[in-house]
Protein backbone atom coordinates (compact mmCIF):
# COMPACT_ATOMS: atom_id res chain seq x y z
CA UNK A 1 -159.57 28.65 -22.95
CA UNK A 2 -157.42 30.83 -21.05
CA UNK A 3 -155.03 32.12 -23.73
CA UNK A 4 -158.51 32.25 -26.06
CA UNK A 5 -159.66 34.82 -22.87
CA UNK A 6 -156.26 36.50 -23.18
CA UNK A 7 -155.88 37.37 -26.42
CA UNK A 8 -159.69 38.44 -27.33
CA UNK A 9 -158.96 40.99 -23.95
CA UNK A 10 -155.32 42.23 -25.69
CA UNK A 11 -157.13 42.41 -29.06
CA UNK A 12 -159.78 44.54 -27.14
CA UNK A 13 -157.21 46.97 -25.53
CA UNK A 14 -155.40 47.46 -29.02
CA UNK A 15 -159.07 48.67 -30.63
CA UNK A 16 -159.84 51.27 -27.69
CA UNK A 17 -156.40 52.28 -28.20
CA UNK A 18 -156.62 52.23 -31.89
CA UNK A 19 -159.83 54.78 -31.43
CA UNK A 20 -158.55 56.81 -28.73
CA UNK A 21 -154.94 57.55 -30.13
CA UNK A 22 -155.49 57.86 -33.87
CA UNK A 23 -152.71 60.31 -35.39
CA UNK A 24 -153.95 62.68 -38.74
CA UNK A 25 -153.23 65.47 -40.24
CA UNK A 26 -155.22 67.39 -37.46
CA UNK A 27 -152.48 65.90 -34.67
CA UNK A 28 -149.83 66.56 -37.28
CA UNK A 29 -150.70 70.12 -37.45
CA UNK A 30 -151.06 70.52 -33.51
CA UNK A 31 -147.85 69.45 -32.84
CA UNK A 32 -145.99 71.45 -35.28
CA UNK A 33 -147.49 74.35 -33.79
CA UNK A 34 -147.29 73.16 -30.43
CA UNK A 35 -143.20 72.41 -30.62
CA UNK A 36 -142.46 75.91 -32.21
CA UNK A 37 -144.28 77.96 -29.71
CA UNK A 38 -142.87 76.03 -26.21
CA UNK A 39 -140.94 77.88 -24.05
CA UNK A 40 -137.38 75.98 -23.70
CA UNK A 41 -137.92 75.30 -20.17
CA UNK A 42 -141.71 73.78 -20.36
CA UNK A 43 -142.10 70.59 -19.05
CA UNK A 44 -144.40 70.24 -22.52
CA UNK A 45 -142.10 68.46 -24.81
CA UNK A 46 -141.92 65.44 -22.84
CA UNK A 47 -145.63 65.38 -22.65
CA UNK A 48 -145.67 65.65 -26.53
CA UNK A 49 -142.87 63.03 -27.15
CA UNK A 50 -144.90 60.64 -25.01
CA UNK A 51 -147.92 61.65 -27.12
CA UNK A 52 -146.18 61.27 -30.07
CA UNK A 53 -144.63 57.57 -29.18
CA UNK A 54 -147.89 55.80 -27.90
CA UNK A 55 -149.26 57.10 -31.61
CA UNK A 56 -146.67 55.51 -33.40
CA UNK A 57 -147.31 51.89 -31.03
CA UNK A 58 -151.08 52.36 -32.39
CA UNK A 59 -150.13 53.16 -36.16
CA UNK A 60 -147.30 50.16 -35.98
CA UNK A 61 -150.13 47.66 -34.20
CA UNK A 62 -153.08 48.63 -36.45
CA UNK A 63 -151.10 49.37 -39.65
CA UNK A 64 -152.04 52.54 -40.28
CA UNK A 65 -149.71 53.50 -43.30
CA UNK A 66 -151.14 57.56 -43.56
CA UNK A 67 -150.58 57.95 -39.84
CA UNK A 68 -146.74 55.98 -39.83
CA UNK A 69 -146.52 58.82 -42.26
CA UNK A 70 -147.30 61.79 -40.94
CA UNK A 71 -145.68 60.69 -37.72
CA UNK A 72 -142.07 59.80 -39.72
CA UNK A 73 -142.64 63.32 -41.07
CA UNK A 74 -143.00 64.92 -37.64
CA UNK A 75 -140.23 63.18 -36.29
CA UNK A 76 -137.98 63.49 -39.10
CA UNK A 77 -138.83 67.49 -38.54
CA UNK A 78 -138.03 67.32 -34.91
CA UNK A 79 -134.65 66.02 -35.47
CA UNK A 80 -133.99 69.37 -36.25
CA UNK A 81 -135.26 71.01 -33.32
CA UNK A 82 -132.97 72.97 -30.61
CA UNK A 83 -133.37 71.08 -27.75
CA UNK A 84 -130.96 67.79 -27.60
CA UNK A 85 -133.42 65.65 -25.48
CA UNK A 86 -135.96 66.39 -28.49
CA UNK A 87 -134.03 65.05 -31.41
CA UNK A 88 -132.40 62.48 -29.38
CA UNK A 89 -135.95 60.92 -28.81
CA UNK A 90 -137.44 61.49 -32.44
CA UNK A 91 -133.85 59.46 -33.63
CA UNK A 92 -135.59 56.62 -30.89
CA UNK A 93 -138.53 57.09 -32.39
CA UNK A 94 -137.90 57.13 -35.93
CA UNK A 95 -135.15 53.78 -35.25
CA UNK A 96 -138.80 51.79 -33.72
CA UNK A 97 -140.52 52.96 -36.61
CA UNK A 98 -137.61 51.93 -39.57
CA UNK A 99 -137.17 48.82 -37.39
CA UNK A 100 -140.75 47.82 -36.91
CA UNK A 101 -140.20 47.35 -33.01
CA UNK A 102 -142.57 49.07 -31.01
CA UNK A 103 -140.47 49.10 -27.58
C-alpha cells in the first residue's frame, strides 16, 4: 500500500509540475529576447538555463512533443551564443534531450 501511496504522490508532483512549467511558443519567444538583451555579466543566464532545463524534465516526463520542440530549437540557437558557460549547458541540455535522460 505504501509504494501504491508513493507513486499516486510522484504522479501528483509530475501534474503540478506539468501545469506550472509548460514551455510554448510564448516561453520560446521570451527567452530569445531575454538571452539577446543580457548584459554579459548578469547573473540572468543561469536563472534562464535553470528555467530552461526543469522545462525540458516536464516536456520529457509528460511527452510533450511541440514543447521538446521548441525547447531543441532554443537550445540548438544558444549553442551559438557568446558566452562559453551558455553553449556548454545547451550541448548538456540538448545530449538529455537526444538521449531521453532527464538528469
Amino acid at each position: 500500500m505504501r509504494k501504491i501511496q508513493g507513486l499516486a504522490s510522484t504522479l501528483s508532483r509530475v501534474i503540478i509540475n506539468i501545469r506550472k512549467y509548460p514551455f510554448s511558443e510564448d516561453q520560446y519567444d521570451k527567452y530569445i529576447r531575454n538571452f539577446a538583451s543580457i548584459e554579459s555579466h548578469s547573473d540572468k543566464k543561469n536563472k534562464y538555463l535553470d528555467e530552461i532545463q526543469r522545462a525540458l524534465f516536464v516536456a520529457q516526463i509528460s511527452n510533450d512533443q511541440p514543447a521538446l520542440f521548441l525547447l531543441e530549437k532554443l537550445l540548438i540557437q544558444l549553442m551559438g551564443y557568446y558566452d562559453i558557460a551558455v553553449r556548454d549547458q545547451a550541448v548538456v541540455l540538448l545530449n538529455m534531450l537526444y538521449d531521453q535522460v532527464d538528469w
